[in-house]
N, C-alpha and C. Protein backbone atom coordinates (compact mmCIF):
# COMPACT_ATOMS: atom_id res chain seq x y z
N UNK A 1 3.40 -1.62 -41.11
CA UNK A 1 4.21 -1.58 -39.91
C UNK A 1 3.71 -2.62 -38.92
N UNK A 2 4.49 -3.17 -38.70
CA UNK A 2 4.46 -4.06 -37.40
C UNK A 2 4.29 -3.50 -36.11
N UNK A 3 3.63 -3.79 -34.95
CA UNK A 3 3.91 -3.48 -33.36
C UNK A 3 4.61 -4.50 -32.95
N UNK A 4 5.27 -4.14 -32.06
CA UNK A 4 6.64 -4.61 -31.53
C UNK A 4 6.24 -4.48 -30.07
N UNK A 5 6.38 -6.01 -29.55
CA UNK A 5 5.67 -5.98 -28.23
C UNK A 5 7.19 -6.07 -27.21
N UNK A 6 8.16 -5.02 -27.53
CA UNK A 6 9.02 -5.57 -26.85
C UNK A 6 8.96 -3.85 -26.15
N UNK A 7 9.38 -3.68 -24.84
CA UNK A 7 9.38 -1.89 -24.25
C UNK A 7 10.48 -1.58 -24.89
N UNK A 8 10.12 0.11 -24.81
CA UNK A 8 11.01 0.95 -26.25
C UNK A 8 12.00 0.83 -24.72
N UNK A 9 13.36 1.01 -25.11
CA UNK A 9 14.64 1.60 -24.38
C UNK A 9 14.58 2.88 -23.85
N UNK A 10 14.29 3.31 -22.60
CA UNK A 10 13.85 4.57 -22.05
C UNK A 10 15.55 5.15 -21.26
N UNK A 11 16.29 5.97 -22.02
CA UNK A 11 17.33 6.26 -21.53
C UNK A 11 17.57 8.02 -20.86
N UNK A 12 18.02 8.07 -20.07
CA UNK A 12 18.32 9.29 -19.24
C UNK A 12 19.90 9.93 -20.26
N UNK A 13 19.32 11.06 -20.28
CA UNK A 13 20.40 12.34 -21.17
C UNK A 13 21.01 13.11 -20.03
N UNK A 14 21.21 13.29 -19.43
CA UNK A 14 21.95 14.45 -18.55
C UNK A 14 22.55 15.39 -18.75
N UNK A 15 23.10 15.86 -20.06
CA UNK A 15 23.45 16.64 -21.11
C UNK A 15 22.07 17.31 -21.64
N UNK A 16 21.42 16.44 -22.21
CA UNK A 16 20.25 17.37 -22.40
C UNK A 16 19.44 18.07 -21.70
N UNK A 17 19.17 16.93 -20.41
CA UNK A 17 18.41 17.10 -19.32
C UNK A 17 16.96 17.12 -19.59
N UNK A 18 16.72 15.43 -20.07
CA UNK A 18 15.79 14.78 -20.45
C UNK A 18 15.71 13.28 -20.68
N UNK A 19 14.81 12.69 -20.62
CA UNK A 19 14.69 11.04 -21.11
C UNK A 19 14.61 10.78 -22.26
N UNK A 20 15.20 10.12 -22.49
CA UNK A 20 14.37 10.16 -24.13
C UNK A 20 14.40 8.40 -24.90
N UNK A 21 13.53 8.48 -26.13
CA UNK A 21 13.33 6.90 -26.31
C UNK A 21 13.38 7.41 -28.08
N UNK A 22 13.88 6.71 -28.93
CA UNK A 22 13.86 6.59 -29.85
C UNK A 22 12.87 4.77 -30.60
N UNK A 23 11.94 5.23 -31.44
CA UNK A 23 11.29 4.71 -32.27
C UNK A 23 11.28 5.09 -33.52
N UNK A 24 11.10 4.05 -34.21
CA UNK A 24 10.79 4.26 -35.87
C UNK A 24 11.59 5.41 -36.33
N UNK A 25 12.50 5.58 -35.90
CA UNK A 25 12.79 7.55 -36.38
C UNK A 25 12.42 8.69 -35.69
N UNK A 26 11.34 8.18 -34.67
CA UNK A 26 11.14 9.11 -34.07
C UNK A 26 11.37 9.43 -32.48
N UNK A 27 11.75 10.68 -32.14
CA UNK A 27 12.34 10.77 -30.74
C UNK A 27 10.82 11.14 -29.74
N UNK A 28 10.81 10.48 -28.70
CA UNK A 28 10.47 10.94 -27.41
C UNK A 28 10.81 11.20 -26.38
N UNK A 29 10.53 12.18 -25.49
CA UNK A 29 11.63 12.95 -24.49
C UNK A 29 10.38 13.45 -23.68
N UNK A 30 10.96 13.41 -22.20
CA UNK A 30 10.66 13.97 -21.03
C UNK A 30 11.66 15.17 -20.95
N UNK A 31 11.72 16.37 -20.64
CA UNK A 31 12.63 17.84 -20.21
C UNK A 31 12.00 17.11 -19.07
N UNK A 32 13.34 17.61 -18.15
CA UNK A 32 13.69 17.83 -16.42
C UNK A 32 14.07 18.92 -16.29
N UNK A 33 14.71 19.36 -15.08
CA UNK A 33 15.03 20.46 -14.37
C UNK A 33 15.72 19.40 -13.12
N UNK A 34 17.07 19.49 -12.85
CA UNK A 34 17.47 19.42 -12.06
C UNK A 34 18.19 19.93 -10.77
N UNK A 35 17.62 20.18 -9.60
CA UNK A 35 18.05 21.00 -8.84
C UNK A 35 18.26 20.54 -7.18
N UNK A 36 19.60 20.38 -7.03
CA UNK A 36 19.92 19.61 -5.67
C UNK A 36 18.84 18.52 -5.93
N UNK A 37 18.18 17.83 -4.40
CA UNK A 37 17.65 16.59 -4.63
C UNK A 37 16.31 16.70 -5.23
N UNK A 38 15.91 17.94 -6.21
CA UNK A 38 14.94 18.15 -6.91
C UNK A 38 14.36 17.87 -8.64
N UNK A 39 13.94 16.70 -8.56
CA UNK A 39 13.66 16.91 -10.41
C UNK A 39 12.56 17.11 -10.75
N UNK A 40 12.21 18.31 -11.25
CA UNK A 40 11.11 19.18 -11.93
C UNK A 40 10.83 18.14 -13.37
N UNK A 41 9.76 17.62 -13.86
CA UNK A 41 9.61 16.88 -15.04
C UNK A 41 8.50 18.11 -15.55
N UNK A 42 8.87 18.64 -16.89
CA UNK A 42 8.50 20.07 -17.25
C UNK A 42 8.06 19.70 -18.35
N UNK A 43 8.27 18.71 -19.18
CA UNK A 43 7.56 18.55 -20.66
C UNK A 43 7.50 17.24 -20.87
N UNK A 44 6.82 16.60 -21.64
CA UNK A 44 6.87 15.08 -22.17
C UNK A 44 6.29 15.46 -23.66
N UNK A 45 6.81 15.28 -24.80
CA UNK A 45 7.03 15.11 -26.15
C UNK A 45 7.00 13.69 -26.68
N UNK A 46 5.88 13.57 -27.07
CA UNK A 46 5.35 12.30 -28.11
C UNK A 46 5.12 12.57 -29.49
N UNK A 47 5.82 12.53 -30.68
CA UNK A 47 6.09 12.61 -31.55
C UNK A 47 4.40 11.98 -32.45
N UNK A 48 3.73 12.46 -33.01
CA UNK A 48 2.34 12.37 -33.28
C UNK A 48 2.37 10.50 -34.14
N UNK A 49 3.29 10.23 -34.48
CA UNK A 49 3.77 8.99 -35.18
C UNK A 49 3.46 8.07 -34.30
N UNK A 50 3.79 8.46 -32.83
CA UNK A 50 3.80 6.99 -31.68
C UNK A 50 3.11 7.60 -30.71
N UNK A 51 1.67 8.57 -30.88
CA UNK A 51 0.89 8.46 -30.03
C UNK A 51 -0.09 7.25 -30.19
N UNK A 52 -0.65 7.01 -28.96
CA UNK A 52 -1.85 5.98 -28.72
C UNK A 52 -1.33 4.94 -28.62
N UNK A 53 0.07 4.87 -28.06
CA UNK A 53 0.80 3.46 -27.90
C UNK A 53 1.09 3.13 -26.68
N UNK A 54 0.60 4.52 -25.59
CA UNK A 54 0.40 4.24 -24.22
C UNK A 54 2.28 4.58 -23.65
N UNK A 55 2.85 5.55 -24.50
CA UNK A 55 4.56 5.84 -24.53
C UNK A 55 4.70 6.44 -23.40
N UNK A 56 3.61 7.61 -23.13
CA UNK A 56 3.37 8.80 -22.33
C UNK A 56 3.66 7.82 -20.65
N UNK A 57 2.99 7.01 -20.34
CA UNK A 57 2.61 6.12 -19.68
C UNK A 57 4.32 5.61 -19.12
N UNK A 58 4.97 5.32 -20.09
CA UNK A 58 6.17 4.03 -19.94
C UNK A 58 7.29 5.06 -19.66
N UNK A 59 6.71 6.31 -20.03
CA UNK A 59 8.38 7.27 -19.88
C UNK A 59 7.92 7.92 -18.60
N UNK A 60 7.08 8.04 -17.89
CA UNK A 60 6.63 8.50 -16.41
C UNK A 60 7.07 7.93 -15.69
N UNK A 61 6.55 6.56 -15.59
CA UNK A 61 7.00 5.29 -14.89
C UNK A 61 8.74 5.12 -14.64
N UNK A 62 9.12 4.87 -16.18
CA UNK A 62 10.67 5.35 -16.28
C UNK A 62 11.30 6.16 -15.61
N UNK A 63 10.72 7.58 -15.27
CA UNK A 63 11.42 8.59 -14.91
C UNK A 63 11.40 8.55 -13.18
N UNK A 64 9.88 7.84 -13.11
CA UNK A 64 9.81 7.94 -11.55
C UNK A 64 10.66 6.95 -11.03
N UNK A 65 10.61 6.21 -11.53
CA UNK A 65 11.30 5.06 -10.96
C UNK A 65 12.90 5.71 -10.64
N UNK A 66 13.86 6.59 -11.66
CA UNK A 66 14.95 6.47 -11.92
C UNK A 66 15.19 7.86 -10.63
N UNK A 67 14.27 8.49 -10.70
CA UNK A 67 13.76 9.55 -9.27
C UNK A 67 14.06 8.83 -8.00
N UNK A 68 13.19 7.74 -7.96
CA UNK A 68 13.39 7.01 -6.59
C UNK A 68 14.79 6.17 -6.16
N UNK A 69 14.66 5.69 -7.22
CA UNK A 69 16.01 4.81 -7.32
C UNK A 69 18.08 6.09 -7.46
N UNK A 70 17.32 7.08 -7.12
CA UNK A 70 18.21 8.46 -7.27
C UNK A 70 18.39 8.91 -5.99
N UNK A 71 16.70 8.73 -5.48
CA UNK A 71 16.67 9.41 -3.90
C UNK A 71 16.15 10.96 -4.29
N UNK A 72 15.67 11.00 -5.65
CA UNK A 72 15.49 12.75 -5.66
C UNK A 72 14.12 12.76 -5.49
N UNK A 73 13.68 14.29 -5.04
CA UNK A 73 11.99 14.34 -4.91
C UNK A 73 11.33 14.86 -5.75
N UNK A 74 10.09 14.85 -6.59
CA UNK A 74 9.60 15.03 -7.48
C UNK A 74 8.46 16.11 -7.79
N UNK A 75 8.82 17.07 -8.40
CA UNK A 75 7.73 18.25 -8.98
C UNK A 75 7.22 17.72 -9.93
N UNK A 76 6.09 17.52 -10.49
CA UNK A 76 5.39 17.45 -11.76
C UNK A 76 5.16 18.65 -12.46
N UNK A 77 5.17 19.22 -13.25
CA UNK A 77 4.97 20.06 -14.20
C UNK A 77 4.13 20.49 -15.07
N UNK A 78 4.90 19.33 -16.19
CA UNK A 78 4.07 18.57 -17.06
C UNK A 78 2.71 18.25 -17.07
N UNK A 79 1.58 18.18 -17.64
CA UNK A 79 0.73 18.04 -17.48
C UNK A 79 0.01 16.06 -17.62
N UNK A 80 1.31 15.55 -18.33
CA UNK A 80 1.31 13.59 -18.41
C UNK A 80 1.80 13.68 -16.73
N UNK A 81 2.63 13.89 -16.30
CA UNK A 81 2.96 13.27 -14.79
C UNK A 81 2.30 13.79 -14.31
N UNK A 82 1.78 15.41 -14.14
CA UNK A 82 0.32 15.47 -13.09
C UNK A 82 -0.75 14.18 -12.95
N UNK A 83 -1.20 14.10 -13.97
CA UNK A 83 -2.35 13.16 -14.35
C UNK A 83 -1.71 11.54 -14.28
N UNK A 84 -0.63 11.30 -14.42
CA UNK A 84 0.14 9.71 -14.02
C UNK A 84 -0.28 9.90 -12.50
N UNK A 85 0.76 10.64 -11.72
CA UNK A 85 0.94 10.46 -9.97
C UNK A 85 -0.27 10.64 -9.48
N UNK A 86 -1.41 11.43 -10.27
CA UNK A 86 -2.58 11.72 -9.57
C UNK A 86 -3.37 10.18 -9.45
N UNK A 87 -3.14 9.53 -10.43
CA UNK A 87 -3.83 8.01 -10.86
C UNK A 87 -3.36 7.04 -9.80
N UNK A 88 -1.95 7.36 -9.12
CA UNK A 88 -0.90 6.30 -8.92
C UNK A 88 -0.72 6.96 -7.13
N UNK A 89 -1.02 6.62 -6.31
CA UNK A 89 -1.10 7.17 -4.97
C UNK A 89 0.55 6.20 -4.64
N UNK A 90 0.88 5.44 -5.08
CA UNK A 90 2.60 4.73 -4.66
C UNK A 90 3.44 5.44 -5.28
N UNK A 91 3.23 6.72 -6.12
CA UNK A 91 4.33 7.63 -6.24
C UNK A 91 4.16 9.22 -5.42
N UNK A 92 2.60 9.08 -4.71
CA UNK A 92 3.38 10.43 -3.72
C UNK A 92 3.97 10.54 -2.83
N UNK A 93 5.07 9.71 -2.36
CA UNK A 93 5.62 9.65 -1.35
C UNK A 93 7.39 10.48 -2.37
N UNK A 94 7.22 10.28 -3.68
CA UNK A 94 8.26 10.85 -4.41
C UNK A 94 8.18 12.76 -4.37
N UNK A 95 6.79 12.56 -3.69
CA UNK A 95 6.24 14.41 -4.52
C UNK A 95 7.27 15.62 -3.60
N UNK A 96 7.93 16.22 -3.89
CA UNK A 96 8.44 17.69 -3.23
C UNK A 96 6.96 18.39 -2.24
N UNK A 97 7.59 18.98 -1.86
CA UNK A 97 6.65 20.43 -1.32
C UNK A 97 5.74 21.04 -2.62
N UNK A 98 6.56 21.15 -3.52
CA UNK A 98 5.51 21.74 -4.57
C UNK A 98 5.07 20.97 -5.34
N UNK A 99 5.27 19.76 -5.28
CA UNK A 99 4.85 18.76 -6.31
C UNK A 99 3.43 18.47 -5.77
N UNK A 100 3.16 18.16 -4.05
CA UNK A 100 1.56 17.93 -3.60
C UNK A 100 1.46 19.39 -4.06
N UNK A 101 1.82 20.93 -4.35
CA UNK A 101 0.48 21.71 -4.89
C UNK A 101 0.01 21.33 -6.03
N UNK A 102 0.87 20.98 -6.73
CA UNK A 102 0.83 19.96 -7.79
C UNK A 102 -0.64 19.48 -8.06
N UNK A 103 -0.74 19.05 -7.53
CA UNK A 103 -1.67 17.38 -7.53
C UNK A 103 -2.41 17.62 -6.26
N UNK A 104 -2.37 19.10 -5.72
CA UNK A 104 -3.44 19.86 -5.00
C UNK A 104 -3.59 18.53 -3.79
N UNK A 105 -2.10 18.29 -3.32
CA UNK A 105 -2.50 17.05 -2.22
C UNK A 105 -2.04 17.97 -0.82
N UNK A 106 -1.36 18.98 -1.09
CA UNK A 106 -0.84 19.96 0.04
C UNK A 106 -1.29 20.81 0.08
C-alpha cells in the first residue's frame, strides 16, 4: 500500500448526524448531536486499518472549523476533541457552557 499525501475528503452527513471520511474501504465518522446553536461531538470512530495516520486529528479540525463557520457552539464529548481543544486554546472561544466543564476551563 501506498500513502497518499493528499487530505482524505472530510464530509458532513446530516442524515446520519456525523462526519465522515471514507478510505481504503474503510469508514471514519465523528457522531454529533445537534441541538439549536449546539453541536455535541459524542464519538470519533477510526477504523483500526487507518489508525496512526493522525485521521483523529484532521476530522476535529474539520468539524471545528464547519462549527465555526456554522456559528454553532461546541460541547466535546468525545474523548479525541476533549484532548484536540484542550491542546488548541484558538478553539475555546467555540466551547458552550458545558463544553469549558469539558475541558474543566469553567
Amino acid at each position: 500500500m501506498s500513502e497518499t499525501s493528499t487530505a482524505p475528503v472530510i464530509r458532513d452527513n446530516p442524515a446520519a448526524n456525523r462526519f465522515e471520511t471514507e478510505i481504503e474501504g474503510h469508514m471514519a465518522k465523528v457522531e454529533y448531536k445537534l441541538d439549536g446553536k449546539t453541536i455535541t461531538f459524542e464519538h470519533t470512530i477510526i477504523p483500526e486499518a487507518l489508525q496512526g495516520r493522525g485521521l483523529a486529528g484532521q476530522l476535529a479540525s474539520t468539524c471545528l472549523s464547519s462549527a465555526r463557520e456554522r456559528g454553532l457552539s461546541v460541547t466535546p464529548v468525545c474523548q479525541v476533541f476533549i484532548n484536540y481543544m484542550k491542546k488548541r486554546p484558538e478553539t475555546h472561544d467555540l466551547l458552550s457552557p458545558e463544553g469549558q466543564k469539558s475541558l474543566e476551563l469553567g
